[in-house]
Every structure is written in C-alpha cells, then in structure tokens.
C-alpha atoms as a PDB file:
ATOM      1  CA  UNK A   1     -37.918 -56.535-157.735  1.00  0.00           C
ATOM      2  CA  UNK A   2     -40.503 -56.881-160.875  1.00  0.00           C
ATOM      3  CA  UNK A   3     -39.885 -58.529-164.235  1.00  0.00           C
ATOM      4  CA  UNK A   4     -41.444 -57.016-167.385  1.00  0.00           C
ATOM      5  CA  UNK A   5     -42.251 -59.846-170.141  1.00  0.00           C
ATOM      6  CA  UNK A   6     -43.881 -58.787-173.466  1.00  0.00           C
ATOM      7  CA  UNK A   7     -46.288 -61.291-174.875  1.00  0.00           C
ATOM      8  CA  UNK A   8     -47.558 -60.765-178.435  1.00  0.00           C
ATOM      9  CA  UNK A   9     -50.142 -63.677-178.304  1.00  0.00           C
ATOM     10  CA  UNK A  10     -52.847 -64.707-176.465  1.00  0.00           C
ATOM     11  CA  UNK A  11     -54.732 -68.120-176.602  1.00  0.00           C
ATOM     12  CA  UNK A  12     -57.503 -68.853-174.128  1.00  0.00           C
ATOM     13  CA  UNK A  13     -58.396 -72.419-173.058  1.00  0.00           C
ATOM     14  CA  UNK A  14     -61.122 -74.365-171.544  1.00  0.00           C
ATOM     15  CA  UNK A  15     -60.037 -74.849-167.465  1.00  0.00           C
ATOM     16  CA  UNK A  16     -62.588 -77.374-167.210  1.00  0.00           C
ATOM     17  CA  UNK A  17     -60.924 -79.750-169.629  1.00  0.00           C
ATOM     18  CA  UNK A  18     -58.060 -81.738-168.723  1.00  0.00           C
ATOM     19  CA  UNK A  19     -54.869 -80.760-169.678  1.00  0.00           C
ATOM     20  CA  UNK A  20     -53.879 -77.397-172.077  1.00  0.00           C
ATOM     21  CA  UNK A  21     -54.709 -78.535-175.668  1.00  0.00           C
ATOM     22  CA  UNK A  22     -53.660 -76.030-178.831  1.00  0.00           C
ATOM     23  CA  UNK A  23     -54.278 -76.564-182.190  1.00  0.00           C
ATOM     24  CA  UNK A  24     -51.071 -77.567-184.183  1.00  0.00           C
ATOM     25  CA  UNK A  25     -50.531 -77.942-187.892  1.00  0.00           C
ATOM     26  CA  UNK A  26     -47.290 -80.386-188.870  1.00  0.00           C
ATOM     27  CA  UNK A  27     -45.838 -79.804-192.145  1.00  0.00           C
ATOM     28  CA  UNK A  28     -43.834 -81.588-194.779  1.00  0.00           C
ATOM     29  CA  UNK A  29     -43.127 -80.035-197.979  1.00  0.00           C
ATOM     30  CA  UNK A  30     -46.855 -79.812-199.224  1.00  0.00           C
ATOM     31  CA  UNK A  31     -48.567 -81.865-197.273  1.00  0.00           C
ATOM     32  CA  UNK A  32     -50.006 -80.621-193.756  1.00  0.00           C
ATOM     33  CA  UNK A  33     -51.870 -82.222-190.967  1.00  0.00           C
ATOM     34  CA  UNK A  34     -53.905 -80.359-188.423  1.00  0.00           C
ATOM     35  CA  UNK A  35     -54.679 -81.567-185.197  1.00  0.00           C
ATOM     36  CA  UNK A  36     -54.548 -80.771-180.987  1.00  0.00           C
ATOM     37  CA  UNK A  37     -51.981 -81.476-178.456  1.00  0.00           C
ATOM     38  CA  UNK A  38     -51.292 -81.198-174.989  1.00  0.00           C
ATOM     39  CA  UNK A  39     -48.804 -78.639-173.570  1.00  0.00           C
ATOM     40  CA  UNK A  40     -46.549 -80.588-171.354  1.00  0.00           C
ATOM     41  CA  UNK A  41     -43.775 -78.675-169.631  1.00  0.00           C
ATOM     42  CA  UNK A  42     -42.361 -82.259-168.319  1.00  0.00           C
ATOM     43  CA  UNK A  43     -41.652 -83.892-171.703  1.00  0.00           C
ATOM     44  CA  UNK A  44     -38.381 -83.338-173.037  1.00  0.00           C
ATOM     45  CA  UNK A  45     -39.875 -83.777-176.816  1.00  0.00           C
ATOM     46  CA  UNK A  46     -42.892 -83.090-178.708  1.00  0.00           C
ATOM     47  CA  UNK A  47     -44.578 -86.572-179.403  1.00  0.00           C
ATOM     48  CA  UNK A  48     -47.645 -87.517-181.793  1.00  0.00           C
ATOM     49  CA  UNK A  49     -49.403 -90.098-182.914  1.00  0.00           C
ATOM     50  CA  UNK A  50     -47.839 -92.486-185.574  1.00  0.00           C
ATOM     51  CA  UNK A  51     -50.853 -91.787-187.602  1.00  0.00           C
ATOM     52  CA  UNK A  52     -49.726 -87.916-188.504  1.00  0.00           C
ATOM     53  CA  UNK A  53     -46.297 -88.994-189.527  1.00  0.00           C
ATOM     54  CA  UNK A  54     -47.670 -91.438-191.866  1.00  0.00           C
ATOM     55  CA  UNK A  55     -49.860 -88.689-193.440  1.00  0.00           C
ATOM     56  CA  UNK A  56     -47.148 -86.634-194.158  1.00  0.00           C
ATOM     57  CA  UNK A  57     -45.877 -89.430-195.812  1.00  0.00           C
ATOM     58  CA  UNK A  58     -42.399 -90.517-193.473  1.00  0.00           C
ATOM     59  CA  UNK A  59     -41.922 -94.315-192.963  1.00  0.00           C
ATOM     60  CA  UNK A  60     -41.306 -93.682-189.379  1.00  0.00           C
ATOM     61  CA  UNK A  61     -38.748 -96.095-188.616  1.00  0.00           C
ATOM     62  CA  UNK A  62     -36.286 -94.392-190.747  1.00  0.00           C
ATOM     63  CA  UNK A  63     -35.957 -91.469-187.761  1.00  0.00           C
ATOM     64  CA  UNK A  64     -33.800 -91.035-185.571  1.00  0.00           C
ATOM     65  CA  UNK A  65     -34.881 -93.989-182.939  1.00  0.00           C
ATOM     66  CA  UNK A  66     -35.725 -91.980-179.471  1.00  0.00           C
ATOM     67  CA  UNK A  67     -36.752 -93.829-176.399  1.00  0.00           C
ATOM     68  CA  UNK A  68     -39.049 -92.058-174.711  1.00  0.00           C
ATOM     69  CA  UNK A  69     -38.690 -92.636-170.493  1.00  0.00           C
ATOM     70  CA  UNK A  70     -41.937 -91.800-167.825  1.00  0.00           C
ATOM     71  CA  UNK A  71     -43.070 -92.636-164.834  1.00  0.00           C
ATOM     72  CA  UNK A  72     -45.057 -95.789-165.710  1.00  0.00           C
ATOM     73  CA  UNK A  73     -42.339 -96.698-168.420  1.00  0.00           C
ATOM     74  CA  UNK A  74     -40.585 -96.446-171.853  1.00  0.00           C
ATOM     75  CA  UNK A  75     -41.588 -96.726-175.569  1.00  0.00           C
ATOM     76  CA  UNK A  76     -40.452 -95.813-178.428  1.00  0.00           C
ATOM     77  CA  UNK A  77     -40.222 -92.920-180.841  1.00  0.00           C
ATOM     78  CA  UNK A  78     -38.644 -91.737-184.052  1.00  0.00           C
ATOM     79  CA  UNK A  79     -37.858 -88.397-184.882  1.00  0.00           C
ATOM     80  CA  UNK A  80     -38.099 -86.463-188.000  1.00  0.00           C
ATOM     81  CA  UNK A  81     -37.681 -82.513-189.439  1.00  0.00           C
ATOM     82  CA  UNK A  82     -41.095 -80.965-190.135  1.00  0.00           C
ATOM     83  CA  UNK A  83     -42.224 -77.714-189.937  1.00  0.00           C
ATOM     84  CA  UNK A  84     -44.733 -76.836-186.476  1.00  0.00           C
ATOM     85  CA  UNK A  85     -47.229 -74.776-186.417  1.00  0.00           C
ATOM     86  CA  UNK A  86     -48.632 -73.315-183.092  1.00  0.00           C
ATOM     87  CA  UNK A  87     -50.984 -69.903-182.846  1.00  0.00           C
ATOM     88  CA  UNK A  88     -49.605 -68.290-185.403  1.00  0.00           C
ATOM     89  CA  UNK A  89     -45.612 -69.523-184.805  1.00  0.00           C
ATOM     90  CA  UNK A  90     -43.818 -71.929-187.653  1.00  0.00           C
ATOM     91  CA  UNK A  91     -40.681 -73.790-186.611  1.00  0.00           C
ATOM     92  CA  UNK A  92     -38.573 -75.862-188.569  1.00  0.00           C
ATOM     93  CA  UNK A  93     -37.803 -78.525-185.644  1.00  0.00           C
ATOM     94  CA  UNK A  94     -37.624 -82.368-185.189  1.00  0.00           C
ATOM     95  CA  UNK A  95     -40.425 -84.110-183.533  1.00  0.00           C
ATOM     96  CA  UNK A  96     -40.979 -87.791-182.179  1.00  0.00           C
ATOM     97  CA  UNK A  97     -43.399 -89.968-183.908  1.00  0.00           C
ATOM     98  CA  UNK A  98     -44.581 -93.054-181.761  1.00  0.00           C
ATOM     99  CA  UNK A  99     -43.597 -97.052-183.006  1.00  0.00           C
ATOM    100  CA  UNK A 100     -46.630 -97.805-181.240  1.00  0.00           C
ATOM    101  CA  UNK A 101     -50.238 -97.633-183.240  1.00  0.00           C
ATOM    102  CA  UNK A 102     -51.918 -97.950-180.059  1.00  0.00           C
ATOM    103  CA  UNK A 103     -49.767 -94.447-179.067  1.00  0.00           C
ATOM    104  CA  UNK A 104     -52.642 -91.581-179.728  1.00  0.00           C
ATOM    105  CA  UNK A 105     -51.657 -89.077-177.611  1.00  0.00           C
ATOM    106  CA  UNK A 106     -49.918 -85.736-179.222  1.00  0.00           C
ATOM    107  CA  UNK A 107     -47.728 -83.966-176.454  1.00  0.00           C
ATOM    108  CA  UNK A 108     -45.711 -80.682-177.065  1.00  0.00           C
ATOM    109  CA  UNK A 109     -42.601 -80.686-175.360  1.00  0.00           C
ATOM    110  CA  UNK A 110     -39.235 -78.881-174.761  1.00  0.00           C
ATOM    111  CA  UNK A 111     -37.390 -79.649-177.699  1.00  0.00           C
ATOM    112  CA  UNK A 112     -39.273 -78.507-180.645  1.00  0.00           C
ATOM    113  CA  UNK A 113     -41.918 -76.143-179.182  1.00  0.00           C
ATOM    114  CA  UNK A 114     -40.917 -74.465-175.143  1.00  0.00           C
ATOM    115  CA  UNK A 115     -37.775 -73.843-176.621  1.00  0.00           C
ATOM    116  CA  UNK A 116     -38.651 -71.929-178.867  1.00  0.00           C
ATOM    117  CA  UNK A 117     -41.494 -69.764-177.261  1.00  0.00           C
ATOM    118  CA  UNK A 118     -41.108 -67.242-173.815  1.00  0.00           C
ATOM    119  CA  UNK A 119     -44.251 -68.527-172.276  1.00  0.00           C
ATOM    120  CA  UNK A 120     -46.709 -67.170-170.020  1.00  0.00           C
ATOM    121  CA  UNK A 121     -49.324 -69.164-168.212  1.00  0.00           C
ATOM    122  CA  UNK A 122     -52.562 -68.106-166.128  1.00  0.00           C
ATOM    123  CA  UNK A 123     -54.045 -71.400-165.029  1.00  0.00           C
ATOM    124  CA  UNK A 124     -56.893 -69.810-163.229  1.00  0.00           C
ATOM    125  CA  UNK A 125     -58.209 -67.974-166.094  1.00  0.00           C
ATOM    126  CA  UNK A 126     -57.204 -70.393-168.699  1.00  0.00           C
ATOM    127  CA  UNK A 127     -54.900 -67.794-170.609  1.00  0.00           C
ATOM    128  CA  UNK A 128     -51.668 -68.812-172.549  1.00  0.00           C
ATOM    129  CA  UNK A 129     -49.335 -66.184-173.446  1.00  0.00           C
ATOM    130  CA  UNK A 130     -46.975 -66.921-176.361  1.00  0.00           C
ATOM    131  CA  UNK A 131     -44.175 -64.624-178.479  1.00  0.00           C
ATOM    132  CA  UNK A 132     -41.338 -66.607-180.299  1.00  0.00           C
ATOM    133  CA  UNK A 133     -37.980 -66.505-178.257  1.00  0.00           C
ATOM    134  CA  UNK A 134     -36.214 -64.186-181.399  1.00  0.00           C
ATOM    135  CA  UNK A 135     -38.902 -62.066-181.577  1.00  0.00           C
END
C-alpha cells in the first residue's frame, strides 16, 4: 500500500555540509532578525542564540524558564512568542532563547516549527519538502 503526500515547497541544501541549515527570519512587532538554523528532528524546541532575542529587544530572563536536556547535558533556555519565518511559512509560536552567551547554535525543533509543517526529506539529493500542516 502507497501514501500520496502533496508538498507545495521545495528547498534544496548543500549534502556536503553538516547538518540541514534554512534560512529563518524571527519577528517581534517591527523588528526582525534573519539568520540560519539547523533542522533537528530530535529537539523537542526550536533554540537560538541569546544574541537574536536581544535584538528583538526581549530581556530573556523574563520567559518562560525551559531546561533544555541532551546527551552531554542540560542548560538553560527561556521562551518567548515571536513570529517564525521558514521558506515562505510565518508562525506565531514560542521559541527558546539560550541563558548562555557562549550558546550560538540556532536549532529548529518540534514545538514551534515540525509541528507545524508535513515534511518531506531526500537526504541523498539534499531536497526538503515543506507545506504548512492546515494547508
């Protein structure tokens, strides 16, 4: 038995680079910040740099405190409401913003991006198929 998905995106990415990295924009009233981040399928949240929430102006310790768990151990986060953009998608969703300075790595996650996407992904030709979940 066959399953029929419909994708109505397609973003292509380097297979020689490590990782899956898409442009994002992050959004706070009128005041964006544009940068990459990795697709992560094993991160519960989307995390960035502490750097990005401080641009869009949050004092980052007034999230919602998060503690963020992996395999070589835990830090901590703070989430906030912006608005994510990814290849051509906008979501209004809450997002983790590192403590941590030193933190520069920007990971989309479950909550706040896979959830809202039906994703399709050919490693071996570096292709990234996207449509929003409602659409």
């Amino acid at each position: 038995m066959g399953y029929l998905v419909e994708y109505l995106h397609l973003s292509e990415y380097d297979v020689g680079q490590p990782g899956i990295s898409l442009p994002i924009t992050l959004s706070l009233a009128t005041i964006s910040v544009t940068t990459n981040a990795k697709l992560d399928t094993g991160s519960t949240d989307c995390i960035f740099a502490r750097q990005y929430g401080e641009q869009l102006g949050l004092i980052i310790e007034d999230g919602c405190l998060v503690r963020i768990g992996t395999a070589t151990g835990i830090f901590t986060t703070y989430r906030h409401p912006v608005t994510l953009a990814v290849l051509g998608h906008c979501f209004d969703v809450g997002v983790c913003f590192a403590a941590d300075e030193s933190f520069q790595r920007n990971v989309l996650g479950r909550h706040g991006f896979l959830e809202q996407l039906v994703l399709g992904l050919v490693d071996y030709e570096g292709k990234l198929y996207l449509r929003a979940y409602n659409e």
